[in-house]
Protein backbone atom coordinates (compact mmCIF):
# COMPACT_ATOMS: atom_id res chain seq x y z
CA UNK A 1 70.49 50.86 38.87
CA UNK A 2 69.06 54.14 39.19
CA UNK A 3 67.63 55.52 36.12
CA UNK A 4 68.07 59.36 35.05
CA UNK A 5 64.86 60.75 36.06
CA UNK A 6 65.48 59.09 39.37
CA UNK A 7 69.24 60.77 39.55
CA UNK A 8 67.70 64.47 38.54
CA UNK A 9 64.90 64.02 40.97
CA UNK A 10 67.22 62.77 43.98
CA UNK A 11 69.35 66.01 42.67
CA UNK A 12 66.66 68.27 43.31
CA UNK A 13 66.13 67.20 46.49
CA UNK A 14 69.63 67.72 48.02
CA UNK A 15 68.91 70.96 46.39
CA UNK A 16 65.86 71.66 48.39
CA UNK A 17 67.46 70.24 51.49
CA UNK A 18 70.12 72.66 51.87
CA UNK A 19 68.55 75.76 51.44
CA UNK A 20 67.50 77.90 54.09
CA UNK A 21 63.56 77.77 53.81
CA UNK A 22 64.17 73.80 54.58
CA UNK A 23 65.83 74.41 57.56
CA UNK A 24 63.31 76.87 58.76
CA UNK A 25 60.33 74.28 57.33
CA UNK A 26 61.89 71.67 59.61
CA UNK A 27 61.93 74.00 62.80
CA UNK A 28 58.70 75.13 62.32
CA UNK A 29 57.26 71.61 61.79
CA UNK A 30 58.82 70.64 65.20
CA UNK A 31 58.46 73.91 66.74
CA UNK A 32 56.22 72.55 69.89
CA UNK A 33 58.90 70.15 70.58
CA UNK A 34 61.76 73.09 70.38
CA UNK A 35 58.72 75.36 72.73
CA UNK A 36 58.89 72.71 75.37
CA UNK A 37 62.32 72.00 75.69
CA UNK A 38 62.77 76.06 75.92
CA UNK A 39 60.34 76.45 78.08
CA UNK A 40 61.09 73.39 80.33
CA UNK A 41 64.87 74.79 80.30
CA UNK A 42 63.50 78.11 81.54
CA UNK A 43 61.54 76.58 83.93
CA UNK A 44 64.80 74.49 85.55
CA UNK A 45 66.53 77.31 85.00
CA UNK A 46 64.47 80.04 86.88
CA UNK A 47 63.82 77.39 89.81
CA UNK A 48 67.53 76.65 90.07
CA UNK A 49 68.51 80.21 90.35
CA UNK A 50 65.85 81.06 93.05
CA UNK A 51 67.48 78.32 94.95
CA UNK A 52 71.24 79.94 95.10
CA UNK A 53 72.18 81.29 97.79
CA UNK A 54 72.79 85.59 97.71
CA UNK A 55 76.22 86.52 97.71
CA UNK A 56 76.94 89.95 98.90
CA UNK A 57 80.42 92.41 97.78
CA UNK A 58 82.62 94.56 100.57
CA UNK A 59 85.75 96.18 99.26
CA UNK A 60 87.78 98.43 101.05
CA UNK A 61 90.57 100.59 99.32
CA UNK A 62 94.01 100.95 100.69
CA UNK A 63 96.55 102.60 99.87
CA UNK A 64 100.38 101.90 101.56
CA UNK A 65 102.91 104.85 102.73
CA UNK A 66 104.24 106.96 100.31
CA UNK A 67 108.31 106.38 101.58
CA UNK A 68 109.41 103.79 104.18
CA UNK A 69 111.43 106.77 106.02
CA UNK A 70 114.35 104.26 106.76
CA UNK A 71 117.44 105.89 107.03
CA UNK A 72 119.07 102.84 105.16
CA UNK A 73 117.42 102.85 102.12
CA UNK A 74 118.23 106.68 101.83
CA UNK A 75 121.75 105.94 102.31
CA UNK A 76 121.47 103.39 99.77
CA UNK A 77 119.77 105.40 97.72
CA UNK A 78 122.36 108.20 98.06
CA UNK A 79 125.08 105.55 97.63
CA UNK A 80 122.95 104.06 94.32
CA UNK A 81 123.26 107.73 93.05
CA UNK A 82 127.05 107.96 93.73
CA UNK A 83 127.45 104.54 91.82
CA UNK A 84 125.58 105.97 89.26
CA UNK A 85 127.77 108.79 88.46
CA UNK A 86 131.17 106.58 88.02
CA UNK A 87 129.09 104.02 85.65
CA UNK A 88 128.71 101.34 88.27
CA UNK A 89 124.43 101.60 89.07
CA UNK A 90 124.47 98.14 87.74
CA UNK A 91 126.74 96.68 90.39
CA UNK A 92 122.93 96.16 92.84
CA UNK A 93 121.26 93.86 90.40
CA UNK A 94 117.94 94.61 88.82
CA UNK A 95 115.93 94.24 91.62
CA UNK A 96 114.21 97.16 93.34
CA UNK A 97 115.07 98.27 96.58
CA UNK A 98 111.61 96.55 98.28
CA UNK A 99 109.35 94.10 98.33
CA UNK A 100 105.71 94.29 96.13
CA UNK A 101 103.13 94.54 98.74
CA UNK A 102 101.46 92.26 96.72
CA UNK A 103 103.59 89.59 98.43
CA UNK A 104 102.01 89.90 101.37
CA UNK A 105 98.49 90.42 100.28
CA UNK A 106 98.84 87.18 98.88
CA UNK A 107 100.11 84.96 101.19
CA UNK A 108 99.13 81.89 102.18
CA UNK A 109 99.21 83.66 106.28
CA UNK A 110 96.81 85.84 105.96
CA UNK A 111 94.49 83.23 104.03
CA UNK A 112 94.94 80.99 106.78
CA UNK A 113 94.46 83.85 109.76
CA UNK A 114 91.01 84.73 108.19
CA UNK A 115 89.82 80.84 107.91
CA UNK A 116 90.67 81.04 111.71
CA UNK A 117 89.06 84.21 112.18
CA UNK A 118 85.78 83.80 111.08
CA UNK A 119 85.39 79.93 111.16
CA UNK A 120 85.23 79.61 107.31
CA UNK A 121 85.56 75.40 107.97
CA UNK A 122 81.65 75.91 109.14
CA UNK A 123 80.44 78.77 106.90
CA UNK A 124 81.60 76.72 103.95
CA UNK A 125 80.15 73.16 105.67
CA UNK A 126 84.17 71.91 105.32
CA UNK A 127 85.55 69.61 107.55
CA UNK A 128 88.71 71.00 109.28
CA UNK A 129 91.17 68.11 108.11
CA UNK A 130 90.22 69.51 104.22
CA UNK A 131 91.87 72.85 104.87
CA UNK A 132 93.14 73.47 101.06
CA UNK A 133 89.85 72.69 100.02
CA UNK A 134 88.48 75.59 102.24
CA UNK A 135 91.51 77.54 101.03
CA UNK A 136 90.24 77.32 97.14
CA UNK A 137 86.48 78.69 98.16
CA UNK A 138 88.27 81.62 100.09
CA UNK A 139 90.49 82.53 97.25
CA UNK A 140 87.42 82.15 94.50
CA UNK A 141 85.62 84.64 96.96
CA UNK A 142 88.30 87.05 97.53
CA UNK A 143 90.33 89.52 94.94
CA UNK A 144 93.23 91.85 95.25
CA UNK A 145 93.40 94.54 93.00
CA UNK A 146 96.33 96.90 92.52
CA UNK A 147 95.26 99.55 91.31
CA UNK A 148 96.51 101.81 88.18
CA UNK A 149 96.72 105.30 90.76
CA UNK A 150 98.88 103.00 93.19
CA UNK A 151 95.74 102.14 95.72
CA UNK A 152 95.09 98.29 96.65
CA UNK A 153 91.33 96.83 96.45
CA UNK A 154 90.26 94.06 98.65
CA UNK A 155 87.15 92.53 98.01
CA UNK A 156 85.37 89.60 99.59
CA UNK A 157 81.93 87.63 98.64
CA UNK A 158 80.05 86.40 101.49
CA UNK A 159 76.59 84.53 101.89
CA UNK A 160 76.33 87.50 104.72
CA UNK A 161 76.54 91.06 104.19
CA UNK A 162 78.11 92.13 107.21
CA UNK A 163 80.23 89.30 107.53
CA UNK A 164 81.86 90.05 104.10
CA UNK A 165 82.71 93.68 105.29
CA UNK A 166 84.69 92.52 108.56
CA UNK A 167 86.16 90.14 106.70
CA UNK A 168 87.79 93.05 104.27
CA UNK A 169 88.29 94.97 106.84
CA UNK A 170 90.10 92.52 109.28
CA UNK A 171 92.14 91.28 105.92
CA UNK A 172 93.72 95.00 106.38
CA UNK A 173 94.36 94.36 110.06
CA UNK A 174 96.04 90.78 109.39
CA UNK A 175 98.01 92.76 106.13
CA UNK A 176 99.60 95.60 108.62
CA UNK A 177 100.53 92.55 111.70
CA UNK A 178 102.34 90.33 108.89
CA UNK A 179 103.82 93.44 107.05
CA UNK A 180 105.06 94.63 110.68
CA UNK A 181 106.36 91.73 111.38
CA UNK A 182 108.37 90.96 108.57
CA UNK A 183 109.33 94.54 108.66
CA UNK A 184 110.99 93.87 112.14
CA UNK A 185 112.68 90.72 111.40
CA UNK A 186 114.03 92.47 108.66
CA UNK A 187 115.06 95.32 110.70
CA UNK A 188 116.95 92.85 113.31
CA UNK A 189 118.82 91.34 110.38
CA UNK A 190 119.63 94.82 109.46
CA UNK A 191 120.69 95.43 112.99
CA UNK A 192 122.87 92.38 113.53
CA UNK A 193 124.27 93.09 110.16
CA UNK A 194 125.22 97.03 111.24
CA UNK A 195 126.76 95.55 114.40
CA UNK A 196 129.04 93.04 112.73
CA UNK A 197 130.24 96.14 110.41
CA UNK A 198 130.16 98.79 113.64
CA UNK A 199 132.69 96.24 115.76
CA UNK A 200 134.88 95.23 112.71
CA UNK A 201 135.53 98.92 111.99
CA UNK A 202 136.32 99.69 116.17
CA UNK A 203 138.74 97.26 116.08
CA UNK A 204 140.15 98.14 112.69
CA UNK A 205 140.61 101.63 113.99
CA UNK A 206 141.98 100.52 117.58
CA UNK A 207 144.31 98.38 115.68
CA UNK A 208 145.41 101.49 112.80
CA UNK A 209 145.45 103.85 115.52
CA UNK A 210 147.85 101.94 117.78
CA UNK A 211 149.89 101.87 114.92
CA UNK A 212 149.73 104.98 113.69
CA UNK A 213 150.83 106.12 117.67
CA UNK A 214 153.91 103.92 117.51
CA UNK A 215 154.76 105.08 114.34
CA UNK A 216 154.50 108.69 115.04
CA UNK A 217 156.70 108.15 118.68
CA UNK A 218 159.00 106.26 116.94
CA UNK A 219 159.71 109.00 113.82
CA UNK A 220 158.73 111.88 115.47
CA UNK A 221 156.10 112.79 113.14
CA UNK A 222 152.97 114.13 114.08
CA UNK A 223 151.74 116.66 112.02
CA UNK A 224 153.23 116.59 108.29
CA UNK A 225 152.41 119.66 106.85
CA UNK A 226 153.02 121.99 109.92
CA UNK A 227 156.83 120.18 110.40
CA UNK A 228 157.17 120.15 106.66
CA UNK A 229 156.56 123.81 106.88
CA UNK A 230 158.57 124.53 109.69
CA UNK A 231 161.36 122.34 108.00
CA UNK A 232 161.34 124.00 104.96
CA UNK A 233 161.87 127.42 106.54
CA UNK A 234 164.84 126.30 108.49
CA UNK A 235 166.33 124.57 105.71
CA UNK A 236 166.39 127.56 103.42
CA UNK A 237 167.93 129.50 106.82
CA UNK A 238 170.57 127.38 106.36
CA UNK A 239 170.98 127.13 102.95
CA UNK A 240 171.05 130.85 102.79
CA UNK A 241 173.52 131.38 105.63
CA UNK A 242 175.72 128.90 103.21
CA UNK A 243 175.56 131.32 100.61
CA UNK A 244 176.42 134.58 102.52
CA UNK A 245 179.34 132.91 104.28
CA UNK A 246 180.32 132.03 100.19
CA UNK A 247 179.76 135.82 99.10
CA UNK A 248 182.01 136.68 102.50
CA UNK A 249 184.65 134.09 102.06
CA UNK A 250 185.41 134.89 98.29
CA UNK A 251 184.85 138.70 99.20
CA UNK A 252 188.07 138.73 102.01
CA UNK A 253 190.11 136.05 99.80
CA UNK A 254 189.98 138.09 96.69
CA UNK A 255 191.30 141.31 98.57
CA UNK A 256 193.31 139.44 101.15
CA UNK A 257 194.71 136.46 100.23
CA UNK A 258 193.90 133.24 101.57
CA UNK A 259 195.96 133.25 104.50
CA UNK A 260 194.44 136.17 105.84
CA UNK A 261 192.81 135.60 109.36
CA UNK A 262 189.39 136.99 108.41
CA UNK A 263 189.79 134.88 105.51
CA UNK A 264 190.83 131.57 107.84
CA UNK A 265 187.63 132.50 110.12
CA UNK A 266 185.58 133.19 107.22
CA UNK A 267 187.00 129.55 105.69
CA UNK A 268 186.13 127.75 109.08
CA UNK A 269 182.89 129.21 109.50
CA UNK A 270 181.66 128.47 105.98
CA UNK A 271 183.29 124.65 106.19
CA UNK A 272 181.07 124.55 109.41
CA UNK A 273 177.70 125.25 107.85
CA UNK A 274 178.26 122.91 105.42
CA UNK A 275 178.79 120.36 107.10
CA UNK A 276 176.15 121.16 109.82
CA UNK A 277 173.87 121.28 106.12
CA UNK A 278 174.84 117.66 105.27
CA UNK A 279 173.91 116.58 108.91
CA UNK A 280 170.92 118.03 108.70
CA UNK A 281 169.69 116.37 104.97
CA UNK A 282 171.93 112.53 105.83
CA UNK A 283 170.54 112.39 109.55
CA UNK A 284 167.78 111.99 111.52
CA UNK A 285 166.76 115.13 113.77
CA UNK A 286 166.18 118.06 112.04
CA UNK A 287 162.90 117.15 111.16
CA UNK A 288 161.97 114.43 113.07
CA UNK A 289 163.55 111.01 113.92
CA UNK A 290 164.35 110.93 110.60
CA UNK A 291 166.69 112.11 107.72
CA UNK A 292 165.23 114.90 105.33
CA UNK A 293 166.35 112.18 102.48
CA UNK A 294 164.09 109.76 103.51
CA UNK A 295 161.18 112.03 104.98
CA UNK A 296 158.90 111.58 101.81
CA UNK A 297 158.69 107.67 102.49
CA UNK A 298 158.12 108.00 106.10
CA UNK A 299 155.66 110.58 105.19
CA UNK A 300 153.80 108.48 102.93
CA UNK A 301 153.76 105.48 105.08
CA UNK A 302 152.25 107.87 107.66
CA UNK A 303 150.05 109.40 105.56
CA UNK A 304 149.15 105.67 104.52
CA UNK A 305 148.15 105.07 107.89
CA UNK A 306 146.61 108.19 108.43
CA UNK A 307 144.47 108.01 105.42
CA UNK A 308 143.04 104.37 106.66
CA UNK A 309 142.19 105.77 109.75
CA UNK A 310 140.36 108.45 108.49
CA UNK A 311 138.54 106.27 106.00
CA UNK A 312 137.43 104.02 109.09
CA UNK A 313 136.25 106.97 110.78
CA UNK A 314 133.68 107.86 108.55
CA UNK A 315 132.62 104.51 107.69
CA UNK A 316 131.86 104.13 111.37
CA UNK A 317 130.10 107.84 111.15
CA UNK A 318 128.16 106.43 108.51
CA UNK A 319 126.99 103.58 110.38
CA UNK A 320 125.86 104.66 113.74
CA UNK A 321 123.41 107.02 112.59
CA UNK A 322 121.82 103.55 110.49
CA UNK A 323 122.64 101.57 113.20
CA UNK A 324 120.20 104.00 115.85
CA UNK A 325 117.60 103.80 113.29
CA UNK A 326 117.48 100.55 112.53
CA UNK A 327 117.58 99.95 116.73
CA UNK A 328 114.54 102.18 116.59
CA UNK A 329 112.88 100.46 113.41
CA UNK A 330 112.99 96.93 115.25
CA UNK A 331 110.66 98.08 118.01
CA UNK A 332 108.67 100.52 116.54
CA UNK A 333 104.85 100.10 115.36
CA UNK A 334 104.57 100.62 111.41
CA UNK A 335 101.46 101.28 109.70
CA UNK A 336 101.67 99.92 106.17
CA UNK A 337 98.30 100.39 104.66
CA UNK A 338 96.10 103.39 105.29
CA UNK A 339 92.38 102.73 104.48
CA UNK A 340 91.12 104.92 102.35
CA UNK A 341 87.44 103.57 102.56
CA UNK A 342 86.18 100.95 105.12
CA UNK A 343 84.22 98.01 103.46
CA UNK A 344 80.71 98.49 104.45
CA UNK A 345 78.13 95.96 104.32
CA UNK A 346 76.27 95.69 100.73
CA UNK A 347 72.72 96.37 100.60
CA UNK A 348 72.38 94.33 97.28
CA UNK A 349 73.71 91.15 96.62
CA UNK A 350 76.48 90.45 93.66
CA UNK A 351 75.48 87.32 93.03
CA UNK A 352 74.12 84.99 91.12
CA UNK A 353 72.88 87.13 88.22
CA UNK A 354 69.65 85.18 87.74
CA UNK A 355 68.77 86.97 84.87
CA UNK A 356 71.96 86.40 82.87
CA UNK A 357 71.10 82.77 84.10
CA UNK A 358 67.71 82.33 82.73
CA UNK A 359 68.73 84.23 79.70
CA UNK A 360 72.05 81.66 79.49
CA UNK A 361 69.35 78.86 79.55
CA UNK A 362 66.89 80.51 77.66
CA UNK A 363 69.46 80.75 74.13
CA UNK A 364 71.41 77.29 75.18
CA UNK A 365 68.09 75.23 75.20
CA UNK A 366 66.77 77.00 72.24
CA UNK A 367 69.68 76.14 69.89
CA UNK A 368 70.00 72.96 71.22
CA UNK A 369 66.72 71.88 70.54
CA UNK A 370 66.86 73.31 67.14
CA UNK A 371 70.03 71.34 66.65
CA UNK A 372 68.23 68.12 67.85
CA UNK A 373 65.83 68.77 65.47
CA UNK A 374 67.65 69.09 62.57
CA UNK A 375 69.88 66.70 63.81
CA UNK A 376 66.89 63.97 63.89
CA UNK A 377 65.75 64.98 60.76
CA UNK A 378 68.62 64.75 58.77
CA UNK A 379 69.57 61.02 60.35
CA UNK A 380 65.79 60.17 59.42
CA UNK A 381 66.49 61.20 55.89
CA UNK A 382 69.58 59.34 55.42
CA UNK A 383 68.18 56.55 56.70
CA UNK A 384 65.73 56.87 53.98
CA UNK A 385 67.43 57.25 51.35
CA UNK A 386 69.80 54.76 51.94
CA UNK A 387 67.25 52.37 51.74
CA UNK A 388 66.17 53.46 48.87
CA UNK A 389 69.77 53.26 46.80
CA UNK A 390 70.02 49.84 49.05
CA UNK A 391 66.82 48.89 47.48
CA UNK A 392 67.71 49.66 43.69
CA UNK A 393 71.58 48.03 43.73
C-alpha cells in the first residue's frame, strides 16, 4: 500500500510532467539526438533532390473559333427562336447545340498519337506491351486548362526543354486533325440525313402535284380567286338581269293585262333567265366542271392540295441551301483552334522544388524526432513507475 506522502509526492510529479517546461527539459536533454536525426534528414534529403531529374514547363494558349459558320446550326438556331416564341424551346432537350472542346482535348486519341509521336515508351524506360502505364505518366505530365476568358491552356512537363514545347505544340496539331475529322463525319451524317429529307420531299411533291393536275383537269379549276372573281361578276349579271326583267314584267302587266303580247314576251323572257339562273347554281359549267353549290368543297379540297404543295416547296427551299453547305462542310479544311502563343522551350526548370523539399524534410524530421523523444521518455517513465506501484501491492 502506498502511504500518503508517497500519493502527494507521485501527485506532484504528474504535475511536473505535464507542464510545458518538462516537455521542453526533455527535448533539450536529448537535443543532440533530435540535431542528428535533423541534420541526417537534411542531408538524405538535399542528396535525394540533387539526384531528380529537371523537369521543364511549355504551354501554349489556344483559343477555338468564335461561330462554327454552319448554315445548319443557324437554321436551327432560327428555328430554336421560332419555337421559342409559341412556348415550345423545350421541345430540343437541354443539351447545347455542340460539343465541349474539352471532349476532344481529352481523349484517349490524341494521348495515344503523342506516345507515338515522340516515342514516350523509351523516354519514360516503358516497355511497349505496358501502354496504360505510359498513358498515366503522360496524363500526370500534361494539363488542360479552360480558361475563365474562353482560351484553352496546354501544358506539358518534360525531362527536355525543347521536347516539352513540340510536344504542346504538336498536341494542337493532333487537336485540329481529330476535331476535323469528327467534324466531317459529322457533316456526312448531316449530308445523308439532308438527302433522305431532300428525296422524300421530291417525291412528295411529284406525287401532290400529279394530283393536284388531275384534280384541276378534271374540275376545271385552276386559279380560285381569279374564277371566283370572274364568277361572282357574272352571277350578279344574271341575277340583276332577273330583276329588271321582274321590274319590266310587273311594269307591262299592271298597265296591260296579262295577256298582253309584251307582257307574254316579257313573261317568257323572265321564265328564261330563271331558269338559265338555276342551271347555272345546280350544274356544273359556269364556273368550272362544277356546280356553284358545291364550288366551296371542291375549292377547299384544292386549296388542300394546293396548300401541301406549297408547304413541300419550301421545306425543300429550306433544305438545299443546308444541303450545299453541308456538301461543302464534308470536304472542306476547318481550323478549330487558333494559337494564340506557341509553347516555347523553358529556360528554367518547374521541377522538383528542392527547396520546398529540404524544407519538407527539414520540419518532418524535426517533429518526428521530438516525438520519438518524448515518446521514449514517457514509455521509460511508465515503465518506472509501474514498477514501483508493482513493487508496493
Amino acid at each position: 500500500m502506498l502511504t500518503n506522502s508517497e500519493i502527494t509526492l507521485e501527485s506532484d510529479n504528474k504535475n511536473i510532467k505535464t507542464d510545458g517546461l518538462y516537455f521542453i527539459a526533455v527535448v533539450f536533454k536529448y537535443k543532440w539526438f533530435v540535431i542528428v536525426v535533423t541534420t541526417i534528414a537534411v542531408i538524405v534529403s538535399v542528396i535525394a533532390s540533387l539526384q531528380m531529374d529537371n523537369w521543364y514547363q511549355s504551354t501554349v494558349s489556344v483559343v477555338p473559333p468564335k461561330s462554327s459558320g454552319s448554315m445548319l446550326a443557324g437554321a436551327l438556331g432560327n428555328i430554336s427562336s421560332t419555337l421559342k416564341d409559341f412556348g415550345l424551346n423545350k421541345l430540343g432537350g437541354k443539351g447545347g447545340g455542340s460539343y465541349d472542346f474539352m471532349v476532344i482535348l481529352k481523349s484517349r486519341t490524341l494521348v495515344d498519337s503523342t506516345i507515338s509521336k515522340f516515342n514516350l515508351h523509351k523516354v519514360y524506360d516503358v516497355p511497349d506491351t505496358k501502354k496504360s502505364i505510359v498513358r498515366k505518366i503522360l496524363y500526370a505530365n500534361m494539363d488542360i486548362t479552360r480558361e475563365k476568358d474562353g482560351n484553352y491552356t496546354i501544358t506539358f512537363w518534360d525531362k527536355d526543354n525543347h521536347r516539352a514545347a513540340d510536344m504542346a505544340n504538336n498536341f494542337v496539331l493532333l487537336a485540329n486533325r481529330l476535331a476535323m475529322k469528327v467534324f466531317r463525319e459529322e457533316a456526312e451524317v448531316n449530308l445523308s440525313y439532308l438527302e433522305q429529307r431532300i428525296a422524300y420531299s421530291d417525291s412528295t411533291l411529284n406525287i401532290i402535284g400529279d394530283s393536284l393536275e388531275r384534280f384541276s383537269r378534271k374540275n376545271l379549276l385552276f386559279s380560285p380567286e381569279d374564277q371566283a372573281r370572274s364568277t361572282s361578276m357574272a352571277l350578279a349579271e344574271l341575277k340583276s338581269n332577273e330583276i329588271q326583267l321582274e321590274i319590266l314584267y310587273d311594269f307591262y302587266s299592271q298597265n296591260y293585262g296579262s295577256e298582253d303580247p309584251f307582257t307574254i314576251l316579257h313573261k317568257n323572257i323572265l321564265d328564261n333567265t330563271k331558269d338559265k339562273l338555276a342551271k347555272v347554281q345546280t350544274s356544273p359549267g359556269f364556273a368550272g366542271n362544277f356546280s356553284i353549290e358545291d364550288a366551296s368543297e371542291v375549292v377547299i379540297e384544292y386549296m388542300r392540295l394546293y396548300t401541301e404543295f406549297e408547304t413541300f416547296s419550301k421545306v425543300r427551299a429550306f433544305l438545299l441551301p443546308l444541303y450545299e453547305q453541308t456538301k461543302l462542310d464534308a470536304v472542306r479544311s476547318t481550323q478549330n483552334l487558333f494559337v494564340i502563343d506557341n509553347a516555347i522551350p523553358a529556360e528554367k526548370k518547374s521541377r522538383p522544388k528542392r527547396s520546398l523539399i529540404v524544407l519538407g524534410a527539414l520540419f518532418g524530421s524535426l517533429v518526428f524526432s521530438i516525438f520519438l523523444v518524448v515518446f521514449f521518455n514517457s514509455y521509460r517513465n511508465f515503465k518506472k513507475k509501474y514498477s514501483e506501484i508493482k513493487q508496493h501491492i
